[in-house]
Protein backbone atom coordinates (compact mmCIF):
# COMPACT_ATOMS: atom_id res chain seq x y z
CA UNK A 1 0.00 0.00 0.00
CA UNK A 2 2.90 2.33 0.77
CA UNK A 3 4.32 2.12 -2.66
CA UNK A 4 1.45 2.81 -4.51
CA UNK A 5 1.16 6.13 -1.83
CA UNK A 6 4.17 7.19 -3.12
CA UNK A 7 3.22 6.96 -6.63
CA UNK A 8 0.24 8.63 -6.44
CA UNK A 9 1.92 11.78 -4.89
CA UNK A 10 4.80 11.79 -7.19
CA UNK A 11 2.54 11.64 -10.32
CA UNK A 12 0.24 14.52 -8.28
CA UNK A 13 3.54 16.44 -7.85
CA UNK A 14 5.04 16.12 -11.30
CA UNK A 15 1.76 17.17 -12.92
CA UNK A 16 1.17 20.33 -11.38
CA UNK A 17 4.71 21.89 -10.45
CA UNK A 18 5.11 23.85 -13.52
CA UNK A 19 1.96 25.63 -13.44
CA UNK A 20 2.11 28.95 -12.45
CA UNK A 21 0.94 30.13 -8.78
CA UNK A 22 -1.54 33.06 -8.22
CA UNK A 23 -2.92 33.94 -4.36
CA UNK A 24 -5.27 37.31 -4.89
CA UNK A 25 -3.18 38.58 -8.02
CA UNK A 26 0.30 37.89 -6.09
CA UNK A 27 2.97 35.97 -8.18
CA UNK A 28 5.51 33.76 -6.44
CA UNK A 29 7.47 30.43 -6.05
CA UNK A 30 7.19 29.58 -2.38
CA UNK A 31 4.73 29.69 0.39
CA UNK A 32 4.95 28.46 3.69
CA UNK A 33 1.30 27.74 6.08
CA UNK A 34 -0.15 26.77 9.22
CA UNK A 35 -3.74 26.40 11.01
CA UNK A 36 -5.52 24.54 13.28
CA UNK A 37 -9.51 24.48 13.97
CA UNK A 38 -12.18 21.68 14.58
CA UNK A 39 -12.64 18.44 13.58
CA UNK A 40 -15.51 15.98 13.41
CA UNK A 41 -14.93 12.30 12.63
CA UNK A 42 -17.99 10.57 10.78
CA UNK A 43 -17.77 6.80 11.16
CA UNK A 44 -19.07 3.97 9.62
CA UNK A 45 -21.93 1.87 11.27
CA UNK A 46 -20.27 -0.76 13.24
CA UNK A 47 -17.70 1.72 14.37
CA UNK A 48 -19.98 4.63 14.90
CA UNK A 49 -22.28 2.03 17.64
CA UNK A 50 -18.47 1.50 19.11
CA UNK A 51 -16.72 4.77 18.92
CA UNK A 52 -19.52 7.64 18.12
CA UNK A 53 -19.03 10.28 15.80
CA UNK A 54 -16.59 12.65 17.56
CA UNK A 55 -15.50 16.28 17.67
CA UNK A 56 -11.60 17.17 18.13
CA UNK A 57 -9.42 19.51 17.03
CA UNK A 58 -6.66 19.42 14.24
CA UNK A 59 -3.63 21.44 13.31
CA UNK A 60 -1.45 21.16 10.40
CA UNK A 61 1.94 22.34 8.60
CA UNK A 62 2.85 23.17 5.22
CA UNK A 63 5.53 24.13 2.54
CA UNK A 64 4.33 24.67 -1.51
CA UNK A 65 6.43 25.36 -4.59
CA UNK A 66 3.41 27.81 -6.72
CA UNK A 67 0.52 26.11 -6.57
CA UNK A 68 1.76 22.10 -4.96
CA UNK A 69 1.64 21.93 -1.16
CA UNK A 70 3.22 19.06 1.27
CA UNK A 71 0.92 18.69 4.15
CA UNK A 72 1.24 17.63 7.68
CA UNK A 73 -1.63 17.07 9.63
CA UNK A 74 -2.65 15.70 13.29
CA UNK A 75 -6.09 15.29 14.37
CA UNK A 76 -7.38 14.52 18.02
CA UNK A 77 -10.63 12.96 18.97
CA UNK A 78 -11.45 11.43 22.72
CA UNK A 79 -14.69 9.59 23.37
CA UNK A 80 -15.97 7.26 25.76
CA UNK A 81 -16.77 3.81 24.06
CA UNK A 82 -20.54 3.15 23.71
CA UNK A 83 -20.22 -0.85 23.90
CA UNK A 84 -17.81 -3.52 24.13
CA UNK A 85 -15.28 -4.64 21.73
CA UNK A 86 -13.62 -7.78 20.91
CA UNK A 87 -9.90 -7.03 20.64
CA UNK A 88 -7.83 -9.86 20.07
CA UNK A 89 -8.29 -12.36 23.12
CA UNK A 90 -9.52 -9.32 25.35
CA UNK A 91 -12.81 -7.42 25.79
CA UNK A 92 -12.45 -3.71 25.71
CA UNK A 93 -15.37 -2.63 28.09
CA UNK A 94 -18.13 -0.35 27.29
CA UNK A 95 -17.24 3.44 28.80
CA UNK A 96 -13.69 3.25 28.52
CA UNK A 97 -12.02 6.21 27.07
CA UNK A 98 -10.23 5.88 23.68
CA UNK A 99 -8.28 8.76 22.44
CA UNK A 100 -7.73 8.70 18.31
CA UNK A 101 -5.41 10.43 16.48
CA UNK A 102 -4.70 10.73 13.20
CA UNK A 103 -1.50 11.56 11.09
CA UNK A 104 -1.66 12.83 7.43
CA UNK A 105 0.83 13.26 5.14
CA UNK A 106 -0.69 14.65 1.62
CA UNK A 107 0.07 16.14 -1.28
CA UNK A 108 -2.27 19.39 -2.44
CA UNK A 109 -3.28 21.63 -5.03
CA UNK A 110 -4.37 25.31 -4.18
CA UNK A 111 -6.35 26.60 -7.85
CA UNK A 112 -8.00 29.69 -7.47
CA UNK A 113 -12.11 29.84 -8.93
CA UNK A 114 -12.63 33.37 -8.65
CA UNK A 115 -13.39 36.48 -6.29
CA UNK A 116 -10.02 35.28 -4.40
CA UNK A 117 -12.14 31.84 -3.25
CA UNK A 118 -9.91 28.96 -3.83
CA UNK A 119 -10.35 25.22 -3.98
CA UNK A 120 -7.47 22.66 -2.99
CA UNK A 121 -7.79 19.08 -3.90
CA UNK A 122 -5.13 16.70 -1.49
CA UNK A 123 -4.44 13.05 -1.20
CA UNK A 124 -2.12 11.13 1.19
CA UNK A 125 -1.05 8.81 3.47
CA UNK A 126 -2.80 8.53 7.01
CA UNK A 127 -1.71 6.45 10.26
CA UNK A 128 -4.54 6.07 12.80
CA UNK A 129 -2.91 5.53 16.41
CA UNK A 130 -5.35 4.51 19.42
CA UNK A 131 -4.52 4.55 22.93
CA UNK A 132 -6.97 4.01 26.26
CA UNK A 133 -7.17 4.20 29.91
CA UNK A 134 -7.42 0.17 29.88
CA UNK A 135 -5.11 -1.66 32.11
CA UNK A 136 -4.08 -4.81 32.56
CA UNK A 137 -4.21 -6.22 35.52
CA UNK A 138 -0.19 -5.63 36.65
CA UNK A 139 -0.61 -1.88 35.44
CA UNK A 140 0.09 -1.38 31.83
CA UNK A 141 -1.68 0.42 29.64
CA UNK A 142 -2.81 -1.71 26.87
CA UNK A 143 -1.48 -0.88 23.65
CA UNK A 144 -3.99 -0.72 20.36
CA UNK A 145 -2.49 -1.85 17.40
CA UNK A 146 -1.82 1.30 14.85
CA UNK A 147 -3.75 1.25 11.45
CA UNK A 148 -2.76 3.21 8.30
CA UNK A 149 -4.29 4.00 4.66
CA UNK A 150 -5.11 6.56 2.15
CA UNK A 151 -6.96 9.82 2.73
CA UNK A 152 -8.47 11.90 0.07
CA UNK A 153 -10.12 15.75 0.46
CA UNK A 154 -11.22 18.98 -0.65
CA UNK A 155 -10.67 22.20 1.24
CA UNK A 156 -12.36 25.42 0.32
CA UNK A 157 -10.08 28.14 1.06
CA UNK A 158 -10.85 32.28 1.12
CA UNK A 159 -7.39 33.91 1.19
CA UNK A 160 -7.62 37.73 2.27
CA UNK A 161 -4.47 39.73 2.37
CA UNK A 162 -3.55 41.67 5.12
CA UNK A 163 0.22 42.39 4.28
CA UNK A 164 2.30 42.23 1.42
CA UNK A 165 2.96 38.43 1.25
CA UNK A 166 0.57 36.96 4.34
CA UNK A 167 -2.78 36.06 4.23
CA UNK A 168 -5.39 35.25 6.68
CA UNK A 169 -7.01 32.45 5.39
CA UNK A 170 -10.70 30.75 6.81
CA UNK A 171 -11.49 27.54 5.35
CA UNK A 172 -13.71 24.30 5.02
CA UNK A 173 -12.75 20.77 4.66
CA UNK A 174 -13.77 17.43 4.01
CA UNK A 175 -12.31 14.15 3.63
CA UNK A 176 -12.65 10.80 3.17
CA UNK A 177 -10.37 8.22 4.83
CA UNK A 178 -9.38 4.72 3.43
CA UNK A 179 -8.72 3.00 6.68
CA UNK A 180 -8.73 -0.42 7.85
CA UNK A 181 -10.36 -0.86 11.30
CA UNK A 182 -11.16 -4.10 10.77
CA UNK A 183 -7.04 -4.49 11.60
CA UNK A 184 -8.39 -3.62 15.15
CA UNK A 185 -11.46 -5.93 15.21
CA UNK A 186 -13.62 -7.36 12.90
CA UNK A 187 -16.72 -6.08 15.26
CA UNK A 188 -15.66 -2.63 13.26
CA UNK A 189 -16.28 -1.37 9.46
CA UNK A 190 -13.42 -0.07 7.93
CA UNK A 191 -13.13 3.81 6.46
CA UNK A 192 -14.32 6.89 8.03
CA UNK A 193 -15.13 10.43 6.86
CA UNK A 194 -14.33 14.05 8.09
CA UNK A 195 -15.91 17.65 8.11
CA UNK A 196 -13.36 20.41 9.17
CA UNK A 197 -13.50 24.19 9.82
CA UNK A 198 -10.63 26.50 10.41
CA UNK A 199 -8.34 29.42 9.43
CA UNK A 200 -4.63 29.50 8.45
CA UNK A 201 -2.02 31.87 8.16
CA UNK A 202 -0.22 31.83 4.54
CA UNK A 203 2.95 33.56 3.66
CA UNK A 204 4.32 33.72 0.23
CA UNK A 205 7.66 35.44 -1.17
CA UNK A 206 7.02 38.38 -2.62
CA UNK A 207 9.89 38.31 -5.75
CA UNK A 208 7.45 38.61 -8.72
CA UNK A 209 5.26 41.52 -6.68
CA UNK A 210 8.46 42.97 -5.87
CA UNK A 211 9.30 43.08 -9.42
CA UNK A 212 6.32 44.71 -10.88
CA UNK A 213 6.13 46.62 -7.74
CA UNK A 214 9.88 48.28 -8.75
CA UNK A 215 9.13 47.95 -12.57
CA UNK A 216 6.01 50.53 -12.33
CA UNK A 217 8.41 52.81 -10.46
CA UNK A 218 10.86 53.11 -13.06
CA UNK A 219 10.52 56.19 -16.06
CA UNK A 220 9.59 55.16 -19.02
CA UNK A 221 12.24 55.14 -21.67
CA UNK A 222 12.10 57.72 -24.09
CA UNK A 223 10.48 57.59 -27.65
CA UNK A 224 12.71 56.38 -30.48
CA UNK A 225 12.26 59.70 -32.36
């Protein structure tokens, strides 16, 4: 599963590098970002009656070359189980508290559709890690096996300048996770899905404003004649 990861972000990388980046009229080559906000996990039956459908929060790091971002991105969710669970030769009891995170790595594309609203496809690799306040009976924590996949989204993203080269950026996500939970237990459906609303802060460099900016100061050259 890795590998093909791998080649799906190259060939998502290697399609879009060349294109040219625009952010509200602003030229440039790199951009840096960060955010946070909330999260809300959507599950699938079987692990919905287990787990719920839970509100967290999320944060996430970037770096893009014009318009192709690389993505890193932890979400948190805590709940208290609504039944039991069949994990390996154990029962995890009803009411215990399970804390989920999840890691993305992705690959995006910021395109702008007009009136400085853009839209920014991603895809990536995710790595679901569970831990709980379950004990055995000498004291340890039990450890829940990790679980990794493919996660695919669509943020919509309003960029509004408030310096030359940062934006203020509020934004709404969604996503759709190719997970196995059945890894876990086969009590659980695998897959999941994700609503998200937050704001980042976006800087780019400025070299192509900076250009035009000095290129409208300059006098015009004289006529030939």
């Amino acid at each position: 599963m890795r590998s093909h990861i791998i080649g799906l972000l190259l060939a998502f990388i290697f399609s879009f590098s060349f294109l040219k980046a625009k952010s509200q009229s602003d030229r440039y080559d790199w951009s840096l970002k960060f955010g946070g906000g909330s999260s809300w996990l959507l599950n699938n039956n079987k692990t919905t009656r287990w787990f719920g459908n839970s509100k967290g929060s999320f944060f996430f790091l970037g770096a893009g070359y014009k318009n192709v971002h690389i993505n890193a991105t932890f979400k948190y969710f805590n709940e208290n189980t609504k039944t039991d669970l069949t994990y390996d030769d154990k029962i995890l009891p009803l009411g215990a508290q399970f804390n989920i995170v999840f890691f993305n790595l992705t690959t995006s594309y910021e395109y702008e559709v007009g009136s400085n609203f853009f839209v920014e496809p991603y895809i990536g690799y995710i790595q679901n890690n569970i831990t709980s306040n379950i004990v055995h009976p000498n004291g340890d924590e039990l450890d829940i096996r990790n679980t990794s996949g493919i996660t695919l989204g669509l943020n919509f993203i309003k960029h509004i300048k408030f310096f030359n080269g940062a934006f203020f950026s509020p934004f709404i996500g969604i996503n759709y996770d190719i997970i196995n939970f059945k890894k876990i237990s086969s009590d659980l459906d695998n897959n999941a899905k994700g609503i998200s609303f937050g704001v980042m802060l976006k800087a780019i460099d400025t070299k192509y404003s900076s250009q035009n900016k000095n290129s409208k100061n300059k006098p015009s050259p004289p006529p030939p004649f």
